[in-house]
C-alpha atoms as a PDB file:
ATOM      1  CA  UNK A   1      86.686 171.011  71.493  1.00  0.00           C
ATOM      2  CA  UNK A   2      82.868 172.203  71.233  1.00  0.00           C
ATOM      3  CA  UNK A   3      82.564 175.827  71.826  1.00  0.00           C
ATOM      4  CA  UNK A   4      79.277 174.471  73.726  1.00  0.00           C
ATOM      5  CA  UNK A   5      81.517 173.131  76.431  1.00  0.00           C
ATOM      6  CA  UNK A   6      81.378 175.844  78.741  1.00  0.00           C
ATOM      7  CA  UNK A   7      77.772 176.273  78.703  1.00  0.00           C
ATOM      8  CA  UNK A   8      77.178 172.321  79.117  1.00  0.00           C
ATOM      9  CA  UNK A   9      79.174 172.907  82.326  1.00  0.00           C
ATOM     10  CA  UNK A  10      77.600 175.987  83.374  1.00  0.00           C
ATOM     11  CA  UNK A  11      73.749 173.797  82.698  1.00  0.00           C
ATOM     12  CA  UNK A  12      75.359 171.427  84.924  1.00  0.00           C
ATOM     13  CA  UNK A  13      76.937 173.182  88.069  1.00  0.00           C
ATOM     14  CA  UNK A  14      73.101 174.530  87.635  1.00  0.00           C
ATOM     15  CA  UNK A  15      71.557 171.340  87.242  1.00  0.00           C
ATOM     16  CA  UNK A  16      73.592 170.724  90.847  1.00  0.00           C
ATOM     17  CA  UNK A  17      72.647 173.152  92.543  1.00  0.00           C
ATOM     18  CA  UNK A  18      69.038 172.391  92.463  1.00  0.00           C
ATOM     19  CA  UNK A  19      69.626 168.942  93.371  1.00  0.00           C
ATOM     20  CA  UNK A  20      71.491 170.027  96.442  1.00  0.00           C
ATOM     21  CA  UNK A  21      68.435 172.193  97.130  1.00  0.00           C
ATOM     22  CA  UNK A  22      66.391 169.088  96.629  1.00  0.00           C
ATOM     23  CA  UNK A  23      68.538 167.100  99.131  1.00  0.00           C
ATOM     24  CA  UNK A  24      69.048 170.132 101.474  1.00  0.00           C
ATOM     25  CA  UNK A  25      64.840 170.789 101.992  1.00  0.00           C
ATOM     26  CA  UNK A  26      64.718 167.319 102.558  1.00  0.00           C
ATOM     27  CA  UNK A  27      67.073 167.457 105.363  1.00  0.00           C
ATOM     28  CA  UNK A  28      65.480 170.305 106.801  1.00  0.00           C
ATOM     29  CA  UNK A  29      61.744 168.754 106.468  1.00  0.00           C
ATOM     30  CA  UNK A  30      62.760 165.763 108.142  1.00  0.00           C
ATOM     31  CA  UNK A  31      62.776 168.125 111.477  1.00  0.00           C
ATOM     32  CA  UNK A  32      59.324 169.702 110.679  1.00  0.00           C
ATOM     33  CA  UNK A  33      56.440 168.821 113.169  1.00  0.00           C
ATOM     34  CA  UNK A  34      53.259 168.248 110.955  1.00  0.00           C
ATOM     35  CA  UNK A  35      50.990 168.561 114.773  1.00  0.00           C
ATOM     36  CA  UNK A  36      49.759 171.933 115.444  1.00  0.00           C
ATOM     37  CA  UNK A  37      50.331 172.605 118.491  1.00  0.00           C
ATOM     38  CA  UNK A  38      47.925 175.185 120.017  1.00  0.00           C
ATOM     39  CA  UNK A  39      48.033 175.735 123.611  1.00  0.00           C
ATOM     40  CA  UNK A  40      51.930 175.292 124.072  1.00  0.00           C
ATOM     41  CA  UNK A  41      52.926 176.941 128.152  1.00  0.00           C
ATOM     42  CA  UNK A  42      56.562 177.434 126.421  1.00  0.00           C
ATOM     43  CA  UNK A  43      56.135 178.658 123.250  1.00  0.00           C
ATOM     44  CA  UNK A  44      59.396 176.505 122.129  1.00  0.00           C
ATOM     45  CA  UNK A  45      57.434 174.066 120.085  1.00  0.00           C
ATOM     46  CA  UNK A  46      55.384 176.757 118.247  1.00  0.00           C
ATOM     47  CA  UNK A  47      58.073 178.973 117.876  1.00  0.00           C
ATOM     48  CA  UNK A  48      60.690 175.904 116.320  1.00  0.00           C
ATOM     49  CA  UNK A  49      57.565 174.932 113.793  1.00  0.00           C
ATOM     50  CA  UNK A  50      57.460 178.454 112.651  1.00  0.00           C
ATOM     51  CA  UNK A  51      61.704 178.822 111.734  1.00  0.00           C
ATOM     52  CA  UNK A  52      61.380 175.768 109.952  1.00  0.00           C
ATOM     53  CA  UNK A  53      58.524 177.346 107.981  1.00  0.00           C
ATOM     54  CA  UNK A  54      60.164 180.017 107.256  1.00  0.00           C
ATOM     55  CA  UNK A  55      63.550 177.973 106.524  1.00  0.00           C
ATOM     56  CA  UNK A  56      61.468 175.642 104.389  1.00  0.00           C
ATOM     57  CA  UNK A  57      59.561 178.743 102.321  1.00  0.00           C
ATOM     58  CA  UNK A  58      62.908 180.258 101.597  1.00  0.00           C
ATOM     59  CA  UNK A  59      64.663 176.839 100.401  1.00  0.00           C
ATOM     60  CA  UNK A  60      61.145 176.592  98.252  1.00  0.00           C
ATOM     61  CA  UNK A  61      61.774 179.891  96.899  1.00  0.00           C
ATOM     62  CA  UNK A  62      65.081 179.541  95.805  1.00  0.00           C
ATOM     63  CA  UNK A  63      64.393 176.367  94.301  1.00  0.00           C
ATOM     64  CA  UNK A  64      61.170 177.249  92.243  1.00  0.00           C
ATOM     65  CA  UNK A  65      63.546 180.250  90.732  1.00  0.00           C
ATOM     66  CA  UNK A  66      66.944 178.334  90.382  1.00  0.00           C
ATOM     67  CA  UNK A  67      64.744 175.182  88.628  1.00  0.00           C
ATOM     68  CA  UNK A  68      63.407 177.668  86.344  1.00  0.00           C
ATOM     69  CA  UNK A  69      66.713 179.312  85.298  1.00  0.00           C
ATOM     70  CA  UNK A  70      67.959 175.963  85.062  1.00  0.00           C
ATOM     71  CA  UNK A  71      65.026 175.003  82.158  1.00  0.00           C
ATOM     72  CA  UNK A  72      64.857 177.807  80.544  1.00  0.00           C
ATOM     73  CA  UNK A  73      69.198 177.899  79.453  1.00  0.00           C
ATOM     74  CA  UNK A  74      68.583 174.188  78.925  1.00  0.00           C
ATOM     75  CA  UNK A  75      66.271 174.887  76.658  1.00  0.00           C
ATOM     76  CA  UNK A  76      67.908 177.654  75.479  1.00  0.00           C
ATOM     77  CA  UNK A  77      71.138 175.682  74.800  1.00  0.00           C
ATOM     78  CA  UNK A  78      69.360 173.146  73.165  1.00  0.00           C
ATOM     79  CA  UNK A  79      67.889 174.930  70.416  1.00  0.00           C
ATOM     80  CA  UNK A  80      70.672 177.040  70.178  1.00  0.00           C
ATOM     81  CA  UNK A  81      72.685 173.491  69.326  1.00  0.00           C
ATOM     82  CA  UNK A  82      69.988 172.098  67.020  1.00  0.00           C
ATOM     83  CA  UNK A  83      69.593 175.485  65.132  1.00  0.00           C
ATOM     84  CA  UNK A  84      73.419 175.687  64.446  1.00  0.00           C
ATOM     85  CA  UNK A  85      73.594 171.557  63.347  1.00  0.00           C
ATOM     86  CA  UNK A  86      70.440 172.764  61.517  1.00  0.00           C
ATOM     87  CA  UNK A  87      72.451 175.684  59.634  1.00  0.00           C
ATOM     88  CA  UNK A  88      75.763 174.046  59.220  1.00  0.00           C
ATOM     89  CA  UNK A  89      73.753 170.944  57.555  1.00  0.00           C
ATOM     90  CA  UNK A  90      75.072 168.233  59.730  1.00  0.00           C
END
């Protein structure tokens, strides 16, 4: 077995994750109300178009920083795999 495994699994469950974030934002944007809506009496409309948002800029957060994690140890792990095949002359 590759000592690599664990990482390759680790990349992965990461690799997940932002593809449930992917899936997730979409969910919530499907809700979002593009109209702005000025003179609302109740306030309900404004007030729902502001928490998603704020739902949306937090899901957007998290998923700029997880995708970036995500890149960086994949390319990480990559060159750490072609640098040892490099040294061990395979």
């Amino acid at each position: 077995m590759s000592p690599y495994v664990p990482f390759v699994v680790l990349w992965a469950v990461l690799a997940l994750a932002v593809i449930s974030l992917i899936v997730y934002r979409r969910v919530v944007a499907a809700g979002e109300d593009d109209m702005i809506h000025i003179s609302d009496a109740a306030g309900s409309v404004t007030s729902q178009q502001v928490t998603v948002a704020q739902k949306l800029d937090q899901i957007d957060k998290w998923g700029k920083t997880l995708t970036v994690i995500t890149a960086v140890f994949g390319i990480v792990l990559v060159g750490i795999y072609v640098y040892q095949s490099w040294v061990s002359g395979v």
